[in-house]
Every structure is written in structure tokens, then in C-alpha cells.
N, C-alpha and C. Protein backbone atom coordinates (compact mmCIF):
# COMPACT_ATOMS: atom_id res chain seq x y z
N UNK A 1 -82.50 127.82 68.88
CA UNK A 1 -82.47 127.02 70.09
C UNK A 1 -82.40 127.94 71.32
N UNK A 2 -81.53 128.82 70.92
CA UNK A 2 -81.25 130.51 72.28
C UNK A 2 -82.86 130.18 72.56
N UNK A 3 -83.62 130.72 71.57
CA UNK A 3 -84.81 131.52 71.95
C UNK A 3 -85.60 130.55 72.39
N UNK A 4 -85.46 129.32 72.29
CA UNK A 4 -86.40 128.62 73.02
C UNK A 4 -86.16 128.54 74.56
N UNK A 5 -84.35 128.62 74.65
CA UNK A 5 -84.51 128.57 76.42
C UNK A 5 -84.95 129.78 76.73
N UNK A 6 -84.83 130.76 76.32
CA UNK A 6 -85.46 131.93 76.93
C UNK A 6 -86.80 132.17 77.64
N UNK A 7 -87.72 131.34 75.96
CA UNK A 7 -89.26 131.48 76.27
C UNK A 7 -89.66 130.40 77.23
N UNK A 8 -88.86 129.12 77.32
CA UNK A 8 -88.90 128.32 78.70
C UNK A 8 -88.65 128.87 79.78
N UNK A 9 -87.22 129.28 79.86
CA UNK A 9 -87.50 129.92 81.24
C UNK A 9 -88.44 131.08 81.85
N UNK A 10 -88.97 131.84 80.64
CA UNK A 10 -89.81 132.78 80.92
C UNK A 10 -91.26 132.16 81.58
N UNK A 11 -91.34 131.22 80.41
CA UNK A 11 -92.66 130.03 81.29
C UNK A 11 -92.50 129.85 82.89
N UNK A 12 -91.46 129.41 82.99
CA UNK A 12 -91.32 129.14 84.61
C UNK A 12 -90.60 130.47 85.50
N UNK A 13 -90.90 131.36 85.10
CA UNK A 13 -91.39 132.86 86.17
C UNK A 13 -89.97 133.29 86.01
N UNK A 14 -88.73 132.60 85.54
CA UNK A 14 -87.41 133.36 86.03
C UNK A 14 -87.04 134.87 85.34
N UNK A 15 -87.87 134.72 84.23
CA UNK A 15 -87.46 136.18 83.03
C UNK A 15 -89.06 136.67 83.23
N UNK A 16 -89.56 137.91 82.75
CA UNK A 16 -90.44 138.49 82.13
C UNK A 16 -91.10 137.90 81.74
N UNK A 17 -92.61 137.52 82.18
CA UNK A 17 -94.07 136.59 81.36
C UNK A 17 -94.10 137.12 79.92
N UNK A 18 -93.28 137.95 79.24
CA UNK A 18 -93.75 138.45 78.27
C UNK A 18 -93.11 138.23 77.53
N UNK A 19 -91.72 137.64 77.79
CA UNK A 19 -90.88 137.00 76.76
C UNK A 19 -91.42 135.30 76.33
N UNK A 20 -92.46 135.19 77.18
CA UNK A 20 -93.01 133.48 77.18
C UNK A 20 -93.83 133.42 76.03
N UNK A 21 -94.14 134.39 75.04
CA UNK A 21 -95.37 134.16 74.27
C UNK A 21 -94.90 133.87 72.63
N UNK A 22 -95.35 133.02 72.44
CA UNK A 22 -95.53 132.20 71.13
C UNK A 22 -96.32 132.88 69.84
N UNK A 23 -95.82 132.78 68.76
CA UNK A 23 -96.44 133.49 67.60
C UNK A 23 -97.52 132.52 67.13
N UNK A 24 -98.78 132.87 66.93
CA UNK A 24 -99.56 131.54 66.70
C UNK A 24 -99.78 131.25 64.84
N UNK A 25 -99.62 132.10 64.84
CA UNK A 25 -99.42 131.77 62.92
C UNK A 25 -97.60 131.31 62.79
N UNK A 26 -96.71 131.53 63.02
CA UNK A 26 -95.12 131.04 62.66
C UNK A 26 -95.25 129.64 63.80
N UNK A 27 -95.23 129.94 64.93
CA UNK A 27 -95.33 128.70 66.44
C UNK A 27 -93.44 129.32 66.18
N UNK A 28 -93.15 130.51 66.93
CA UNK A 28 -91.78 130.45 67.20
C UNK A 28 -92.07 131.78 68.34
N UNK A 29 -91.24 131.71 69.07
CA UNK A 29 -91.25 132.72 70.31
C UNK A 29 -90.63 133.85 69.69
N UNK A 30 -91.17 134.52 69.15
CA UNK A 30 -90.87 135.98 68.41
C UNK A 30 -90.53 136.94 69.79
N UNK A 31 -90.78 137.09 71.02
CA UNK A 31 -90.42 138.11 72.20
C UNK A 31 -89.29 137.39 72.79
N UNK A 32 -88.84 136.49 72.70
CA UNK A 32 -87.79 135.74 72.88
C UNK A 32 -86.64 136.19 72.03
N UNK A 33 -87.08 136.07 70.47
CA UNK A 33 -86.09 136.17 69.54
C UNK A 33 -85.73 137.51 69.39
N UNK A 34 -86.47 138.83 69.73
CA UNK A 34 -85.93 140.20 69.56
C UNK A 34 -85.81 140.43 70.45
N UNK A 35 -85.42 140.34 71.84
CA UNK A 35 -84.86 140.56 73.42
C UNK A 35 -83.61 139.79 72.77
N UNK A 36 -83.07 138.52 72.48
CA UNK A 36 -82.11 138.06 71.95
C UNK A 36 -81.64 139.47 71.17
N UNK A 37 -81.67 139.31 70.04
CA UNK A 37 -81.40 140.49 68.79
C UNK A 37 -80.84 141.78 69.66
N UNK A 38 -82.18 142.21 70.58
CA UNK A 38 -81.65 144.03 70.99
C UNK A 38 -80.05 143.64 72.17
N UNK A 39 -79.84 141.94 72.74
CA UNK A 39 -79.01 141.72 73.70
C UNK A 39 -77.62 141.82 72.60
N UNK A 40 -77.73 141.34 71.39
CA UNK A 40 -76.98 140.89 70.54
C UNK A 40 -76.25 142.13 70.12
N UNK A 41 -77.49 143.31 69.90
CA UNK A 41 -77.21 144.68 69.43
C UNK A 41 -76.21 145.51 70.49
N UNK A 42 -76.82 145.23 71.77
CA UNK A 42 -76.08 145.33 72.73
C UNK A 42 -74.09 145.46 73.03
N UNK A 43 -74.14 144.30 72.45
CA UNK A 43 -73.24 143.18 72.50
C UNK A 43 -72.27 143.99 72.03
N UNK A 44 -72.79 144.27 70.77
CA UNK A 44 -71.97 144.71 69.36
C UNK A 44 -71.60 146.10 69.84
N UNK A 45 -71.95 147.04 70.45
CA UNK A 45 -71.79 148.21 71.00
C UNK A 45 -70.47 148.92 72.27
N UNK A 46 -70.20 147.33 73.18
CA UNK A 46 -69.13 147.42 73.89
C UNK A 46 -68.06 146.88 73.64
N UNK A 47 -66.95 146.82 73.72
CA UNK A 47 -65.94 145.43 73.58
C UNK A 47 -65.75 144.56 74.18
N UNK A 48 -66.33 143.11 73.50
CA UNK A 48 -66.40 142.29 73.97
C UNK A 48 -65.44 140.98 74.26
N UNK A 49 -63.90 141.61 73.55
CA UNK A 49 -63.06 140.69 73.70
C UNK A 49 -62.59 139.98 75.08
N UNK A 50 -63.00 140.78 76.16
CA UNK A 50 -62.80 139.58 77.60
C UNK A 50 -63.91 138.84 77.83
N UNK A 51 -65.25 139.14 77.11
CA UNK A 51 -66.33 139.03 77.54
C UNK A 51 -66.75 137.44 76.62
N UNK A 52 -66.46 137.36 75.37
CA UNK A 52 -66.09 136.05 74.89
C UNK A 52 -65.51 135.17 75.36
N UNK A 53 -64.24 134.92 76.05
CA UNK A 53 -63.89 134.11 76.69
C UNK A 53 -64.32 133.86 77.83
N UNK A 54 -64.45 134.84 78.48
CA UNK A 54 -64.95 134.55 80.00
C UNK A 54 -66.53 133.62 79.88
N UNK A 55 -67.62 133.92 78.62
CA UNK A 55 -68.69 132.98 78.45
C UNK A 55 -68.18 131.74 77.97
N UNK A 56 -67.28 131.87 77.46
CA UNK A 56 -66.80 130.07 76.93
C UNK A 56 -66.48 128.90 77.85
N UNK A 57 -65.72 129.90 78.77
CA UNK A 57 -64.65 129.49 80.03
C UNK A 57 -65.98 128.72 81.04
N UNK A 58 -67.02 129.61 81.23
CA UNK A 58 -68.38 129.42 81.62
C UNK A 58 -68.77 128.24 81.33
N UNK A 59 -68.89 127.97 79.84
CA UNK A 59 -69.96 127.27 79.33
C UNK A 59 -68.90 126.19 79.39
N UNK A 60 -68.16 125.88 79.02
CA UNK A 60 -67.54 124.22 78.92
C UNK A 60 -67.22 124.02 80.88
N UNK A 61 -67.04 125.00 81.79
CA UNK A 61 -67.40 124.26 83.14
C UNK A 61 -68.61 123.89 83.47
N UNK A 62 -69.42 124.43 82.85
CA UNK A 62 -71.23 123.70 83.49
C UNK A 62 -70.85 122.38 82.11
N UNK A 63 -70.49 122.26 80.99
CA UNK A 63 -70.74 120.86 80.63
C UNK A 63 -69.83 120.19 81.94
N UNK A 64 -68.64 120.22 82.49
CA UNK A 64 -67.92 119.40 83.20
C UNK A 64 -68.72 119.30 84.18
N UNK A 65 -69.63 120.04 84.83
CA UNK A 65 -69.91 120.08 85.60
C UNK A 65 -71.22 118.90 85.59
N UNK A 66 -71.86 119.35 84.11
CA UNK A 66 -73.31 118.28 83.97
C UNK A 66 -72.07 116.78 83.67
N UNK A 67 -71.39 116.77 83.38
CA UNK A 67 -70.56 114.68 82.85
C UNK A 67 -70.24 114.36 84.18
N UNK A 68 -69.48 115.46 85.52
CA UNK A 68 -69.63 114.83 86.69
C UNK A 68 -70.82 114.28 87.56
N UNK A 69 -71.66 115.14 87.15
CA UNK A 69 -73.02 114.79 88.03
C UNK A 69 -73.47 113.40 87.30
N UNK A 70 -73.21 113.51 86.40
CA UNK A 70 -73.58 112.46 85.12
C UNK A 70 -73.17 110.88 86.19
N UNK A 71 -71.99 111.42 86.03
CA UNK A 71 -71.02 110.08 86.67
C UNK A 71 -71.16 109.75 88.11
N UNK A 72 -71.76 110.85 88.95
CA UNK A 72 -72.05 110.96 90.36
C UNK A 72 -73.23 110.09 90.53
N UNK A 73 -74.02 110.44 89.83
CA UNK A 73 -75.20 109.41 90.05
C UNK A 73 -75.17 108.21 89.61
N UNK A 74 -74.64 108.23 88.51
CA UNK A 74 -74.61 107.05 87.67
C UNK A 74 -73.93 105.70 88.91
N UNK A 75 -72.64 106.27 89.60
CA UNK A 75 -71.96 105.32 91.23
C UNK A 75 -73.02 105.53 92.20
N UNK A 76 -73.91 106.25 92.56
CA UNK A 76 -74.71 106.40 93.88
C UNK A 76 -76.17 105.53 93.80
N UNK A 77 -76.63 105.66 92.26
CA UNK A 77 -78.36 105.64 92.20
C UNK A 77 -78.06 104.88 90.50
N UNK A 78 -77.48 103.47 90.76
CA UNK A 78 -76.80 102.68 89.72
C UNK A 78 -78.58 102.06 89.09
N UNK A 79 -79.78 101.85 90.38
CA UNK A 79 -80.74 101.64 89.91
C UNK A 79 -81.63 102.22 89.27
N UNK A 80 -81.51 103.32 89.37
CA UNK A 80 -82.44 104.32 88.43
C UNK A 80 -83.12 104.24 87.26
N UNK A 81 -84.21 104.46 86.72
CA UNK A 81 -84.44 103.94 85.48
C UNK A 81 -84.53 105.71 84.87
N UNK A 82 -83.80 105.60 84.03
CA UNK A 82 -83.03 106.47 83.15
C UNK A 82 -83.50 106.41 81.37
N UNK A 83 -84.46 107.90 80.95
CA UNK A 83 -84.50 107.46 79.74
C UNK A 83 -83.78 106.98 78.43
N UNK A 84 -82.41 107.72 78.84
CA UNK A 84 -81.47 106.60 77.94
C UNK A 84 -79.91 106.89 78.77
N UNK A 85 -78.83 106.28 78.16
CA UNK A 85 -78.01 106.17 79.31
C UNK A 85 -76.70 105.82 78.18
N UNK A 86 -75.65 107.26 79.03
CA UNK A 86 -74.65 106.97 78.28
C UNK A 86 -73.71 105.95 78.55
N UNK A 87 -72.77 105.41 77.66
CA UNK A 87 -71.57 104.22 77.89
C UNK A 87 -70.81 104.95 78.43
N UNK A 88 -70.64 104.37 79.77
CA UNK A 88 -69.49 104.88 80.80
C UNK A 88 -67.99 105.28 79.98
N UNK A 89 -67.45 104.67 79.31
CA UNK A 89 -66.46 105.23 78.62
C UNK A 89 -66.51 106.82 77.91
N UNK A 90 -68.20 106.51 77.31
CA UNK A 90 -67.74 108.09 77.12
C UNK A 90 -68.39 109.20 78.12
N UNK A 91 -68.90 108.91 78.61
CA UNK A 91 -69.11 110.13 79.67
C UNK A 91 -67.70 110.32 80.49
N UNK A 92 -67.21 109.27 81.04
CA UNK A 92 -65.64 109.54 81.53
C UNK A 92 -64.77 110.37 80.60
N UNK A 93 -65.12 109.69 79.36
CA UNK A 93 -63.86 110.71 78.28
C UNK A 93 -64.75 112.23 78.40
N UNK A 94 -65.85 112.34 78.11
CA UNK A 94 -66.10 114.00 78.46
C UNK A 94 -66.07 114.66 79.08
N UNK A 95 -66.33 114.51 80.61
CA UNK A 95 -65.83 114.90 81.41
C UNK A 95 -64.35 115.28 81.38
N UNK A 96 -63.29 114.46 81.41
CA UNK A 96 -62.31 114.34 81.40
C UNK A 96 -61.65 115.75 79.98
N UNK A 97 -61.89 115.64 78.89
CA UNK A 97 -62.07 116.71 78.28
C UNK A 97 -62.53 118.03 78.27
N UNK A 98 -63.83 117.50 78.71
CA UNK A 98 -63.86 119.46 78.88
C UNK A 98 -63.54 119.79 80.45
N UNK A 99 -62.95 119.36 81.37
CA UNK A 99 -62.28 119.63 82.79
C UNK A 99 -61.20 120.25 82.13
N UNK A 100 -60.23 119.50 81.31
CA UNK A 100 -59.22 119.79 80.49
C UNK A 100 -59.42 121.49 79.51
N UNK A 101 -60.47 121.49 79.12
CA UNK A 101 -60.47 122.68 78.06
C UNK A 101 -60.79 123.94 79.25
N UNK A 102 -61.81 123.97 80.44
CA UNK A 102 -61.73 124.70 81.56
C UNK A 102 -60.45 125.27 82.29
N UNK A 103 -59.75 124.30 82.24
CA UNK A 103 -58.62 124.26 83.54
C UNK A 103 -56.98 125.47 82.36
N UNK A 104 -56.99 124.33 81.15
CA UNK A 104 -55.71 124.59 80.08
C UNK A 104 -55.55 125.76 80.24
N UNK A 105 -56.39 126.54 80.23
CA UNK A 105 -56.35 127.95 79.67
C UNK A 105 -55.31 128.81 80.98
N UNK A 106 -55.84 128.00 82.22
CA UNK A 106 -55.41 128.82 83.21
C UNK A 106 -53.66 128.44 83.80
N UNK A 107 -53.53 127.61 83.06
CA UNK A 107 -51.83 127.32 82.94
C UNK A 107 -51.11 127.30 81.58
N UNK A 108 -51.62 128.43 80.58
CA UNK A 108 -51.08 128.33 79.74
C UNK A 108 -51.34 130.04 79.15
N UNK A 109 -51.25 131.00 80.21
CA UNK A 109 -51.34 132.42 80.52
C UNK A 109 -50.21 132.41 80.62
N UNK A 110 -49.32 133.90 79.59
CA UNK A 110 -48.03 133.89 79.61
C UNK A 110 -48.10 135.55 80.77
């Protein structure tokens, strides 16, 4: 799934045109998947124990961040036609959760 956002965003100019290209006998973004691999190799080479959390810490504020917008529009632009559409209960509970898994960490530093 990594390697597909990669070779997407490479499609739309933000990375290297050369990570955009598709294997035509497999159909899997093979310049995607070993730029992944040599980042991975990378990875493995420094210590990455602040560097794990600090991407986690990351990644569950952009979900809070996508269930607010979620909910922002959902009160502003109630008419919208929307290809499918979550039950307000649970987009409130997710939000509400991962705000919670963002925030915990930072009052619960001894």
C-alpha cells in the first residue's frame, strides 16, 4: 500500500517522475518499492527509537485531524452529495479517540 502512495504522488510531480513507473509484466510500482527498501535500509542503520514515536505521534494527529474535517463539513456543507457517509456517532467517537491517543502521551511523561 506504502508503494502505491509513493508512485501516486510521484504521478503528481511531488517525488521524482521516476519513482512513478509501473512494471508492465507484475502491474506493481517496482521504483517505488526499492526507494521504500533502500529508505527502510536506511532506517535500520541509525537509531530509531525517538524516531518511531515521533512518526506515530504524527500519524494518529493527521487521522484527528482528517475525523475533524470529517465533522467540519459534515455541520457547514450538510448538502453535499458524498460518496458514502459515515454515522455521526462514529466519526465523533474517532475523532474523539485518536485526539485522545495524540494528546495522552504528552501528560503522561514522567
Amino acid at each position: 500500500c506504502t508503494s502505491r502512495n509513493v508512485q501516486s504522488t510521484a504521478e503528481e510531480g511531488v517525488f521524482p517522475k521516476w519513482m512513478a513507473g509501473i512494471n508492465s509484466t507484475l502491474n506493481t510500482p517496482v521504483p517505488a518499492i526499492l526507494t521504500i527498501m533502500v529508505m527502510n535500509m536506511v532506517y535500520l542503520l541509525v537509531d530509531t527509537s525517538s524516531l518511531i514515536p515521533s512518526f506515530s505521534t504524527v500519524e494518529w494527529l493527521f487521522y484527528a485531524m482528517t475525523f475533524s474535517c470529517l465533522l467540519y463539513l459534515r455541520y457547514t456543507e450538510p448538502k453535499n452529495i458524498r460518496p458514502f457517509k459515515i454515522p455521526l456517532p462514529v466519526a465523533i467517537f474517532l475523532f474523539c479517540d485518536h485526539r485522545n491517543v495524540c494528546c495522552a502521551p504528552n501528560f503522561l511523561k514522567k
